[in-house]
Protein backbone atom coordinates (compact mmCIF):
# COMPACT_ATOMS: atom_id res chain seq x y z
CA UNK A 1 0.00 0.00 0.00
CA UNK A 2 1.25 3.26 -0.94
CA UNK A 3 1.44 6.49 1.14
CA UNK A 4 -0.97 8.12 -0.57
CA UNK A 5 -3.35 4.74 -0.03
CA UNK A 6 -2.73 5.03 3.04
CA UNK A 7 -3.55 8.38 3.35
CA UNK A 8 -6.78 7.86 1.20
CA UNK A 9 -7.42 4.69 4.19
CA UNK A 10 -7.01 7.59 7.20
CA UNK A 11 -9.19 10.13 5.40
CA UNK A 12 -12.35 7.75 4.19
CA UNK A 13 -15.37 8.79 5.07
CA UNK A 14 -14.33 12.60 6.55
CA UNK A 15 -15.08 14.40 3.09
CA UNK A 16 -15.49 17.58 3.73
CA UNK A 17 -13.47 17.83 6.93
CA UNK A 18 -10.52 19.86 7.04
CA UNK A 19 -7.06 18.41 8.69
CA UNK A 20 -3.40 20.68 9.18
CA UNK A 21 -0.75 18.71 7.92
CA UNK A 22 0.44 17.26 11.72
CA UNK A 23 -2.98 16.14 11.77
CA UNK A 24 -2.32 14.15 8.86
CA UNK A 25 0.79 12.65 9.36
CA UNK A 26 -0.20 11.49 13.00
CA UNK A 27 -3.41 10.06 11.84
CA UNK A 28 -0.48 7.45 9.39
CA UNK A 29 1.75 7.31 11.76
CA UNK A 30 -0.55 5.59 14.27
CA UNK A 31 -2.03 3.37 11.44
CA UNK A 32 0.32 2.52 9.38
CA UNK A 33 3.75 3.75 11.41
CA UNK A 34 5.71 5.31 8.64
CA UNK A 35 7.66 7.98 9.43
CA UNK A 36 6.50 11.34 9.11
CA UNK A 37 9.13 13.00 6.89
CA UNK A 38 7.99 10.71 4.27
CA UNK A 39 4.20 12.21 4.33
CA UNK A 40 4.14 15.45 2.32
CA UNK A 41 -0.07 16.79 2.20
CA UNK A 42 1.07 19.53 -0.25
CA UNK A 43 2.08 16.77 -2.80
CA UNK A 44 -2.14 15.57 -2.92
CA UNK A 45 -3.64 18.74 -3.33
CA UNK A 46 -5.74 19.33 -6.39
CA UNK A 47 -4.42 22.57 -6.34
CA UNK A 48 -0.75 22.86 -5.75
CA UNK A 49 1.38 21.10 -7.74
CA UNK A 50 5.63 21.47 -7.98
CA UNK A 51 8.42 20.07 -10.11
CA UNK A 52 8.98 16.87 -7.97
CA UNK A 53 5.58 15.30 -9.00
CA UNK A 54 4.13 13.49 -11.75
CA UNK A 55 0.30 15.10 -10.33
CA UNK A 56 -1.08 12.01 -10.49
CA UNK A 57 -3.10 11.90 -6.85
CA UNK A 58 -5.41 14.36 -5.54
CA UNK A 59 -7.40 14.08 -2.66
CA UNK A 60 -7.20 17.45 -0.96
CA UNK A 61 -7.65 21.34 -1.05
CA UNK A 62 -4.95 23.35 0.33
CA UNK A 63 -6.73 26.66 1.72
CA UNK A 64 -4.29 28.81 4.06
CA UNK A 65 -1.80 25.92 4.87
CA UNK A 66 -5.03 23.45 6.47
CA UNK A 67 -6.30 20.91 3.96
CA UNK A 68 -9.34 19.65 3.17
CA UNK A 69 -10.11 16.37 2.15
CA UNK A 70 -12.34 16.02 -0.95
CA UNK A 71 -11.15 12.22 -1.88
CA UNK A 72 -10.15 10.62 -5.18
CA UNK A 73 -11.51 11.30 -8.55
CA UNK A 74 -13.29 14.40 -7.10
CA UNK A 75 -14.77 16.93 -9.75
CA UNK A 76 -12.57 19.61 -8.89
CA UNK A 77 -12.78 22.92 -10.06
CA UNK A 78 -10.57 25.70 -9.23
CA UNK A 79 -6.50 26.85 -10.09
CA UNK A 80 -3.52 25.52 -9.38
CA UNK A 81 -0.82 27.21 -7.57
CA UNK A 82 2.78 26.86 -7.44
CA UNK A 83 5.54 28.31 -5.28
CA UNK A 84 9.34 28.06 -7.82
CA UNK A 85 12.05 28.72 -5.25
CA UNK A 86 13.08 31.98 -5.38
CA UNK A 87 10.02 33.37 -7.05
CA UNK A 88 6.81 34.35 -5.82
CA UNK A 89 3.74 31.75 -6.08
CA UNK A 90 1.94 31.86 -9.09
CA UNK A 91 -1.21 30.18 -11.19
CA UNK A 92 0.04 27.38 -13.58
CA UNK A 93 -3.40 25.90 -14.55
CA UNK A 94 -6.75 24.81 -13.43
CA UNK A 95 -9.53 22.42 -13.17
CA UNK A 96 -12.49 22.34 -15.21
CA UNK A 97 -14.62 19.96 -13.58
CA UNK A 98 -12.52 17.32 -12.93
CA UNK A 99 -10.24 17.66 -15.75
CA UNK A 100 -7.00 19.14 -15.45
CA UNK A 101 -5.24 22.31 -18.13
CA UNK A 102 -1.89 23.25 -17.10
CA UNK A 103 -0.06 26.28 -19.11
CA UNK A 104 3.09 25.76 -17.73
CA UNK A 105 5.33 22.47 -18.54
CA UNK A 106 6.51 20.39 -15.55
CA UNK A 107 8.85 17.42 -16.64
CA UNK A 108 7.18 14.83 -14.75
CA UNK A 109 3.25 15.54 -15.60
CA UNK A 110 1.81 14.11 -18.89
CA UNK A 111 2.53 16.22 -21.42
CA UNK A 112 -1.50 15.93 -22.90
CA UNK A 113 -2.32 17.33 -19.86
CA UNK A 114 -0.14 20.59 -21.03
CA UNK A 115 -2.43 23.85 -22.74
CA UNK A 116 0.37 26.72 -22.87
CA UNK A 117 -2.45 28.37 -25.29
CA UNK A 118 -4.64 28.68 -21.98
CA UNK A 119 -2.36 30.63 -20.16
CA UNK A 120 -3.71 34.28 -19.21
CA UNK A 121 -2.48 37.12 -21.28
CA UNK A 122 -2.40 39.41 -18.61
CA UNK A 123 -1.22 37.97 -15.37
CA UNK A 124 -0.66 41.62 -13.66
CA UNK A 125 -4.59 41.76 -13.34
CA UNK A 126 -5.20 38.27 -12.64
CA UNK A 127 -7.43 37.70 -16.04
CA UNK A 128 -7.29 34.27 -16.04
CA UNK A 129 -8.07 32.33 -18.76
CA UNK A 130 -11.89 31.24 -19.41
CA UNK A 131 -11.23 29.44 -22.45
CA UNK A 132 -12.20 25.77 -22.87
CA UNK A 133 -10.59 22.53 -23.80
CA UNK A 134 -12.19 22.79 -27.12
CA UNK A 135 -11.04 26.80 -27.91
CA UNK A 136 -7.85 25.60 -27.61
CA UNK A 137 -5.80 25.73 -30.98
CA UNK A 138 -2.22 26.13 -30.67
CA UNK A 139 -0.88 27.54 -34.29
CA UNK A 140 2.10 25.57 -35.40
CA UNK A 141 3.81 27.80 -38.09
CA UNK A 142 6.09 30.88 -37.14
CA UNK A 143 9.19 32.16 -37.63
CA UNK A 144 12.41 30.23 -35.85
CA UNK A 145 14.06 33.81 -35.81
CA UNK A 146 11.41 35.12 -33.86
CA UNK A 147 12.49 32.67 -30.88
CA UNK A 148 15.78 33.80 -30.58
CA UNK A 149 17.02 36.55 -28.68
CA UNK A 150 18.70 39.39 -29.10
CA UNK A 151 22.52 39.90 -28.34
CA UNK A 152 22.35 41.67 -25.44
CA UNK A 153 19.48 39.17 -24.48
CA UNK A 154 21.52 36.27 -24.99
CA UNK A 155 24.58 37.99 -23.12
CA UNK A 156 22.11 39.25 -20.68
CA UNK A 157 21.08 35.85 -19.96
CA UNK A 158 24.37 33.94 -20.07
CA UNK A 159 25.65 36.37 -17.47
CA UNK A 160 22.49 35.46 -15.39
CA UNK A 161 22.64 31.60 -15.37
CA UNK A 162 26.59 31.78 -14.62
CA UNK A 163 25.98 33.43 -11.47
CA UNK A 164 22.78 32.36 -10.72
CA UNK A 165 24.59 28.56 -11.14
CA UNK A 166 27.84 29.46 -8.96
CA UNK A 167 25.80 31.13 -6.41
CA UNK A 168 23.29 27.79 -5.98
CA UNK A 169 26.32 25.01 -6.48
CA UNK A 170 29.41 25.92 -4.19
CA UNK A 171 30.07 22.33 -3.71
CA UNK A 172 29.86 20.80 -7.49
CA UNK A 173 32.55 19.10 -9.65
CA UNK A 174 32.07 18.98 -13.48
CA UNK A 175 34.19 16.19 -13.25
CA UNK A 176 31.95 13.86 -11.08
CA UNK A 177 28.91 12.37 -12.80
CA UNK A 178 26.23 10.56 -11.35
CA UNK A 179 26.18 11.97 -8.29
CA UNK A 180 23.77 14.07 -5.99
CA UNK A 181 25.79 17.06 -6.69
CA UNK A 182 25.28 16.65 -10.64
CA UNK A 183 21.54 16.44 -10.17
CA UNK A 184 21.26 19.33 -8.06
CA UNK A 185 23.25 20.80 -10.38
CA UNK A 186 21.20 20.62 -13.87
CA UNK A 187 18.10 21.20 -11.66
CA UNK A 188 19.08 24.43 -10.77
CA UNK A 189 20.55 25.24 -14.11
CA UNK A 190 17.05 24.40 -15.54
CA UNK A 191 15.40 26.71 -13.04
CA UNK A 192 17.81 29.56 -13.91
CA UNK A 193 17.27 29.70 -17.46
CA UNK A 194 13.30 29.33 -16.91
CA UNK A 195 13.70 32.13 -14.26
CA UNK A 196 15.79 34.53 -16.59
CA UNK A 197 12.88 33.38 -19.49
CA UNK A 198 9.60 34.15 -17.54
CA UNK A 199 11.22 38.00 -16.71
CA UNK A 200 12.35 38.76 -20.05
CA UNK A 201 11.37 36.68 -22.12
CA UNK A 202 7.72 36.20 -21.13
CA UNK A 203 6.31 33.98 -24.27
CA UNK A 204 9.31 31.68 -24.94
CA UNK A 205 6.54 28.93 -24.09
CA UNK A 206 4.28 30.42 -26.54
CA UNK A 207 7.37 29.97 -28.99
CA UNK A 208 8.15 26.70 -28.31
CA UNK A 209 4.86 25.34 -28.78
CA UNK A 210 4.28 27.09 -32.03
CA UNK A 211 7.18 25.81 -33.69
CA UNK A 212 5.29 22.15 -32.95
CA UNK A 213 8.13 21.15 -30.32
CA UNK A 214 5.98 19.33 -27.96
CA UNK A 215 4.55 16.93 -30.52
CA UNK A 216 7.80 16.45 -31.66
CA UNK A 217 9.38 15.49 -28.33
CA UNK A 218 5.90 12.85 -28.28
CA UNK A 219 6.99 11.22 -32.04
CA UNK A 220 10.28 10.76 -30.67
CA UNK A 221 8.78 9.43 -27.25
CA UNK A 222 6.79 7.01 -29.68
CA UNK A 223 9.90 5.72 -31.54
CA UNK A 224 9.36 7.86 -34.48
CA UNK A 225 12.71 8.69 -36.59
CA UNK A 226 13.49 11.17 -38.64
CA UNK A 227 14.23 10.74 -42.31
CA UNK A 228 17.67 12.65 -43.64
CA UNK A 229 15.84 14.59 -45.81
CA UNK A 230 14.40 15.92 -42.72
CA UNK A 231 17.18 16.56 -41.05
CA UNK A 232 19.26 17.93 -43.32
């Protein structure tokens, strides 16, 4: 039985109730005795999500730090929150009745759960999108130039990432692979460049998508190959 089983097991039949997270983990502990540090409420919530997750099991509602259970397969609708280290918390995607549209990629969430074309034009005033699954059309033709920054952009943001990396990774050696270090390392690297994106850079989703990148990552995913007159 899995945590979040056992979590499910703890919860049944107090829908509706709201628990705080000590709550939670001494209701498993007791039943099931696993240690605490390995029962994370925030990772269940149908409405916070973070990179570590593949967002796979919801049961609760985060509201203030207390969470209330709704159970499994729940037709949840509402946003989803998340808080990037360093940055302030911001909406990723929502619910439509049970169904989930997230405008924002996270490497370990299906990607057909992934509608960048949903994402709110103006975040400032908190417009969220109202669009539906079915308004979505995501154009695949631009311009590759159009993608590509400009010098002092790219200098810009090479400058950023090199300090940004140095500052986050005192302890790492290029030289070691495979280790904790290394992971820790490309994590933060990723996080850099999509932090130095998102301020200056604010539709290089947008771009990606329209230049039919996520489909392409799925053929490739699917075993698809690419013929030489395609690639060169």
């Amino acid at each position: 039985m899995g945590i979040f089983e056992q979590i499910i097991a703890v919860c049944k039949g107090h829908e509706g109730e709201k628990f705080s997270s000590n709550e939670i983990k001494n209701k498993v502990e007791k039943q099931f005795g696993i240690k605490r540090g390995s029962i994370l409420p925030p990772d269940y919530c149908y409405n916070r999500i973070n990179d570590g997750i593949n967002f796979t099991h919801h049961f609760f509602e985060e509201i203030n730090g207390i969470y209330k259970y709704l159970g499994p397969n729940y037709l949840y609708t509402g946003m989803i929150k998340w808080k990037q280290r360093g940055c302030e918390e911001r909406i990723v995607g929502k619910w439509e009745s049970g169904k989930i549209y997230l405008w924002e990629y996270f490497p370990k969430v299906d990607r057909d759960l992934y509608f960048p074309d949903m994402k709110p034009v103006d975040e400032t005033s908190k417009n969220w999108s109202n669009k539906s699954h079915a308004e979505v059309n995501v154009n695949q033709k631009t311009i590759y130039s159009q993608a590509i920054p400009s010098n002092e952009l790219t200098k810009n943001f090479f400058s950023f990432v090199e300090s940004s990396i140095k500052q986050k990774n005192q302890d790492y050696v290029p030289e070691q692979y495979d280790t904790p270090s290394q992971k820790v390392y490309f994590t933060n690297l990723w996080g850099s460049i999509c932090e130095y994106l998102d301020k200056h850079k604010t539709d290089w989703q947008q771009k990606i998508i329209n230049m039919g990148q996520v489909p392409a990552i799925k053929d490739r995913e699917n075993g698809l190959k690419w013929t030489d007159s395609q690639i060169f």
